[in-house]
PDB file of N, CA and C in Angstrom:
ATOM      1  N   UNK A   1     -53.489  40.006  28.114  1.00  0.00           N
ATOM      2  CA  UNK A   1     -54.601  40.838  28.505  1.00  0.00           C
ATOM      3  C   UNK A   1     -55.711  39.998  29.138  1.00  0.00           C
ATOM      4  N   UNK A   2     -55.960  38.857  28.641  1.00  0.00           N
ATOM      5  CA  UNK A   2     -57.056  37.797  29.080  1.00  0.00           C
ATOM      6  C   UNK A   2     -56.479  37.768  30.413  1.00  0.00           C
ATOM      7  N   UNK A   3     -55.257  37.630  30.778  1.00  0.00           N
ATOM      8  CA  UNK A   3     -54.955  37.001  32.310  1.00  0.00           C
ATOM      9  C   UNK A   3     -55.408  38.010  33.671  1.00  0.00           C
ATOM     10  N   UNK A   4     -55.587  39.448  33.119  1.00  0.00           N
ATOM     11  CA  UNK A   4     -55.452  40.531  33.883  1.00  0.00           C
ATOM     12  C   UNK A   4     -56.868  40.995  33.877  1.00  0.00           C
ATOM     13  N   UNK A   5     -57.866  40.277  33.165  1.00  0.00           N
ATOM     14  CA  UNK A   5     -59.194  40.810  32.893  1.00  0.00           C
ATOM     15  C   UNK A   5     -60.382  40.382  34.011  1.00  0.00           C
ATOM     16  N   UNK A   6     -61.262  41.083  34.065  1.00  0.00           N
ATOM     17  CA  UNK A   6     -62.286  40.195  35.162  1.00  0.00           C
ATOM     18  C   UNK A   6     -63.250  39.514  34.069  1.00  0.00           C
ATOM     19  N   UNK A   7     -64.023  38.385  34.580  1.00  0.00           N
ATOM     20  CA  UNK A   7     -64.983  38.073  34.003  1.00  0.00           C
ATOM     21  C   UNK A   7     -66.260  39.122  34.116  1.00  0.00           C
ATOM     22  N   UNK A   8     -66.901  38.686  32.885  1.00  0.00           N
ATOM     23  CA  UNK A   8     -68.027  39.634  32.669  1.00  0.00           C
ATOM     24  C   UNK A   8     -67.704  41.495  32.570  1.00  0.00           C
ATOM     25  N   UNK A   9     -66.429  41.449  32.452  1.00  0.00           N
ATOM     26  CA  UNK A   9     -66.158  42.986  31.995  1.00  0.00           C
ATOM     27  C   UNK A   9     -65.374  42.924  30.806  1.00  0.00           C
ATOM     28  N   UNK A  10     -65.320  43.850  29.787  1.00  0.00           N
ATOM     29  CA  UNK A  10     -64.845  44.241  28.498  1.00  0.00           C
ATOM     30  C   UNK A  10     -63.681  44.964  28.845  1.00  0.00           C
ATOM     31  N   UNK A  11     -62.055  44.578  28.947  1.00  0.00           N
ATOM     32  CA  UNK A  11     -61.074  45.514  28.889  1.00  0.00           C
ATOM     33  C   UNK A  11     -60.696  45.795  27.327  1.00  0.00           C
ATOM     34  N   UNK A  12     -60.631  47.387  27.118  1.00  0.00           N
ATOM     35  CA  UNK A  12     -59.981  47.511  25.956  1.00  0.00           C
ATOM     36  C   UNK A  12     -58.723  48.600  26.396  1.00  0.00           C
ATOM     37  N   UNK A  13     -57.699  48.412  25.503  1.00  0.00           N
ATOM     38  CA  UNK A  13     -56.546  49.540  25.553  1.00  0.00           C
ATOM     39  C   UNK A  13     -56.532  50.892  25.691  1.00  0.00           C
ATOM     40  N   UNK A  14     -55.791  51.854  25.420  1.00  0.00           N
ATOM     41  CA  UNK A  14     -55.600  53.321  25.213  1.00  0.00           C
ATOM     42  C   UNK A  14     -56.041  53.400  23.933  1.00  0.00           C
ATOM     43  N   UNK A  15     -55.546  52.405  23.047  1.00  0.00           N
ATOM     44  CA  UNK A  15     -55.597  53.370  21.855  1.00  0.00           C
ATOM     45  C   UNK A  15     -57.157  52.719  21.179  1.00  0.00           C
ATOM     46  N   UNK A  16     -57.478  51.364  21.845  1.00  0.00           N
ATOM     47  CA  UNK A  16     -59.528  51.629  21.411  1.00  0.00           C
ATOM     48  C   UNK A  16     -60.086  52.592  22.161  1.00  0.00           C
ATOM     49  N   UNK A  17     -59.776  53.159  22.919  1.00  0.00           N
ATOM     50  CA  UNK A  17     -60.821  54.090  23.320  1.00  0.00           C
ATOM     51  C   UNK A  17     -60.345  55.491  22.871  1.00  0.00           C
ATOM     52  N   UNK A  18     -58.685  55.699  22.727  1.00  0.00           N
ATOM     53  CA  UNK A  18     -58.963  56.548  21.654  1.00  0.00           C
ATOM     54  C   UNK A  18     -59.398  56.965  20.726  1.00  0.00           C
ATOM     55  N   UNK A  19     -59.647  55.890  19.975  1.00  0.00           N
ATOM     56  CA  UNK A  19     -60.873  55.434  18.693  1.00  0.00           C
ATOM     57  C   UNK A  19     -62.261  55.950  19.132  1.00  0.00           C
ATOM     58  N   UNK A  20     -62.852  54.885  20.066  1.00  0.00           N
ATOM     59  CA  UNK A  20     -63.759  55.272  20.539  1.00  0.00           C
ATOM     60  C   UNK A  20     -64.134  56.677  20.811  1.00  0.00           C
ATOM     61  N   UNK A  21     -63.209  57.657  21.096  1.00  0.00           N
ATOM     62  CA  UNK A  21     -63.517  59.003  21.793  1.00  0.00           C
ATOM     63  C   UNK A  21     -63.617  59.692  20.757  1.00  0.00           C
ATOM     64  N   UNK A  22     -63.529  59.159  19.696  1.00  0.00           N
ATOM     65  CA  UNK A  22     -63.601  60.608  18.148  1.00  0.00           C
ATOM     66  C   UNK A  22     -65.250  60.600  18.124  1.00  0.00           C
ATOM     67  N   UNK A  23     -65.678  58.938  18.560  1.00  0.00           N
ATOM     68  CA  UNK A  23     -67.327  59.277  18.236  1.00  0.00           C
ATOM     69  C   UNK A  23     -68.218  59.773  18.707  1.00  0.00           C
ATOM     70  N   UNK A  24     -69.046  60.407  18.505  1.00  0.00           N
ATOM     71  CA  UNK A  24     -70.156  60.614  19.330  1.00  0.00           C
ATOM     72  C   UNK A  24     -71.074  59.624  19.894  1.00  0.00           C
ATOM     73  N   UNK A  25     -70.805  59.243  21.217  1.00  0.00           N
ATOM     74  CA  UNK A  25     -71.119  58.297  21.971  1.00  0.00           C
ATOM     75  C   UNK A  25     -71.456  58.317  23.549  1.00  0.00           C
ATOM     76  N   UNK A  26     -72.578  57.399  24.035  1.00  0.00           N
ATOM     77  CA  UNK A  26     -72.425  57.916  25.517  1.00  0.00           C
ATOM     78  C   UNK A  26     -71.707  56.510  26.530  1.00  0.00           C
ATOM     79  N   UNK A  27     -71.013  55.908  25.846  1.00  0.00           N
ATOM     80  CA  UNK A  27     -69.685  55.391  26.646  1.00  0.00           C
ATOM     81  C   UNK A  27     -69.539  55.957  27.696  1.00  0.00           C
ATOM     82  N   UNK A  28     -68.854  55.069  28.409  1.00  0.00           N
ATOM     83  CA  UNK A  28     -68.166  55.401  29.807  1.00  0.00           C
ATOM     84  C   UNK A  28     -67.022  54.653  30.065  1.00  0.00           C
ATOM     85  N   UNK A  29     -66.108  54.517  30.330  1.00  0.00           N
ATOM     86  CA  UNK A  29     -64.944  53.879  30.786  1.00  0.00           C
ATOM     87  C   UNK A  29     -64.433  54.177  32.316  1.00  0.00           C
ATOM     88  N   UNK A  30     -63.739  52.998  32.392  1.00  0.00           N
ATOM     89  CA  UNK A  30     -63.248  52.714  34.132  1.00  0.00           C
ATOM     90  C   UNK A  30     -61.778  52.458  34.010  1.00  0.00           C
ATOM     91  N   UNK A  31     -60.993  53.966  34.619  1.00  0.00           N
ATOM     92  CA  UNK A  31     -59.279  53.537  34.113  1.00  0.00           C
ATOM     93  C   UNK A  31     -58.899  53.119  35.105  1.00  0.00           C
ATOM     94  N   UNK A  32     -58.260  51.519  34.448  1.00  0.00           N
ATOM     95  CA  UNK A  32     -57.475  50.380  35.598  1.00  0.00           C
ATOM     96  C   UNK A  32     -55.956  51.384  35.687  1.00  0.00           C
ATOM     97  N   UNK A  33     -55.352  50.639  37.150  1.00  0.00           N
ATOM     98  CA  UNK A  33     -53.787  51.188  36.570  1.00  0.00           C
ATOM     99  C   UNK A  33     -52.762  49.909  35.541  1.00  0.00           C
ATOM    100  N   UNK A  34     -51.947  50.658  35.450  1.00  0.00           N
ATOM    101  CA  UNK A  34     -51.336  50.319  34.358  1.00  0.00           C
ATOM    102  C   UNK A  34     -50.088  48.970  34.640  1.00  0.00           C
ATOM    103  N   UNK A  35     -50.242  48.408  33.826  1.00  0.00           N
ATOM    104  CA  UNK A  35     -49.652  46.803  34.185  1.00  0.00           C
ATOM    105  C   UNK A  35     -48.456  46.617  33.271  1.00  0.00           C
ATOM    106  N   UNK A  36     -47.512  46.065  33.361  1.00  0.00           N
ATOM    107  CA  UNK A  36     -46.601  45.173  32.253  1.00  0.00           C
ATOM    108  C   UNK A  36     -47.401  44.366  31.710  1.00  0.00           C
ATOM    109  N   UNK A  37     -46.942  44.627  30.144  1.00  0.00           N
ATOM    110  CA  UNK A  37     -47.341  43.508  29.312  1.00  0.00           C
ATOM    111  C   UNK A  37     -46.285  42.979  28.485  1.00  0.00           C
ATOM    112  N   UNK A  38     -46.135  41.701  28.475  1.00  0.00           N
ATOM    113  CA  UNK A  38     -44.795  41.134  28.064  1.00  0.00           C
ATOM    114  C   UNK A  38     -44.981  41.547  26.287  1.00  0.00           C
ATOM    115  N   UNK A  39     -43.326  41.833  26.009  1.00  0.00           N
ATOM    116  CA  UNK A  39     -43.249  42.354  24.691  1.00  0.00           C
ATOM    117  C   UNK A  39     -43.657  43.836  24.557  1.00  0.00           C
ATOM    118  N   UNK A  40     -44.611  43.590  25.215  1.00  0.00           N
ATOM    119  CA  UNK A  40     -45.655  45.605  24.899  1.00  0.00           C
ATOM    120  C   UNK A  40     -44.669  46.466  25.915  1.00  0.00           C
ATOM    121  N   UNK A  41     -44.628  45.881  27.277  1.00  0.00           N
ATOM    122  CA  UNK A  41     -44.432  47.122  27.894  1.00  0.00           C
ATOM    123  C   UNK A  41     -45.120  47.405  28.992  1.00  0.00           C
ATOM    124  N   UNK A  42     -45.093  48.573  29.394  1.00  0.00           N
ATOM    125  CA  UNK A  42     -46.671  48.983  30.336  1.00  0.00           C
ATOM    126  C   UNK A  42     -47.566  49.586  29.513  1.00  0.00           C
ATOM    127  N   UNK A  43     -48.910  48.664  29.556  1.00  0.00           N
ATOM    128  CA  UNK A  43     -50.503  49.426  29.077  1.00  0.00           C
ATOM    129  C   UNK A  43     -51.089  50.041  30.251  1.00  0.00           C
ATOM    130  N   UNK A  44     -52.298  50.628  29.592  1.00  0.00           N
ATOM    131  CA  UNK A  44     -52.639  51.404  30.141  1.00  0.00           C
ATOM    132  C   UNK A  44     -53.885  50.880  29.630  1.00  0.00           C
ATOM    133  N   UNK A  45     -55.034  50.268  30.175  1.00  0.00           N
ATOM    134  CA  UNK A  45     -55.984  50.142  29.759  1.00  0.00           C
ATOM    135  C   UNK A  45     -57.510  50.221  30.546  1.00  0.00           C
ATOM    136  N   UNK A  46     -58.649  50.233  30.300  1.00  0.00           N
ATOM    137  CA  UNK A  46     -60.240  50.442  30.303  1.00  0.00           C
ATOM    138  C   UNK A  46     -61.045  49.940  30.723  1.00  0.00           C
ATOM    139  N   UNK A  47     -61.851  49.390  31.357  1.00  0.00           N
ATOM    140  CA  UNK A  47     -63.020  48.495  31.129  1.00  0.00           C
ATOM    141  C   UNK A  47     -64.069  49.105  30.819  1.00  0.00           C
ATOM    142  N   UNK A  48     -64.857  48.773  29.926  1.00  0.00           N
ATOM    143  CA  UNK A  48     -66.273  49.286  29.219  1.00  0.00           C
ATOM    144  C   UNK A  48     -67.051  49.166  30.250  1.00  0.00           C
ATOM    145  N   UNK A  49     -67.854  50.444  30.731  1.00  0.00           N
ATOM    146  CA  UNK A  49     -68.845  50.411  31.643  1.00  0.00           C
ATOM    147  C   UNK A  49     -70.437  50.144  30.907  1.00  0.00           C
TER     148      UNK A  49
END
């Protein structure tokens, strides 16, 4: 995940911001497309706006 990330932005997964979305919060997210991740698979992940 570090290799695929930009500096100075926060990527989190599907399933933290699924987390994230139960709360009442004024978050925002930015959906990257979705990459291979060795072992995982394809994610699907976020960057925290």
């Amino acid at each position: 995940m570090e290799s695929t990330g930009t500096p100075g932005k926060i990527q989190i997964t599907e399933n933290v911001k699924t987390e994230l979305d139960k709360f009442e919060t004024t978050l925002q997210f930015e959906k990257r497309e979705a990459f291979e991740v060795k072992g995982k698979g394809l994610m699907q992940t976020y960057y925290l706006e």
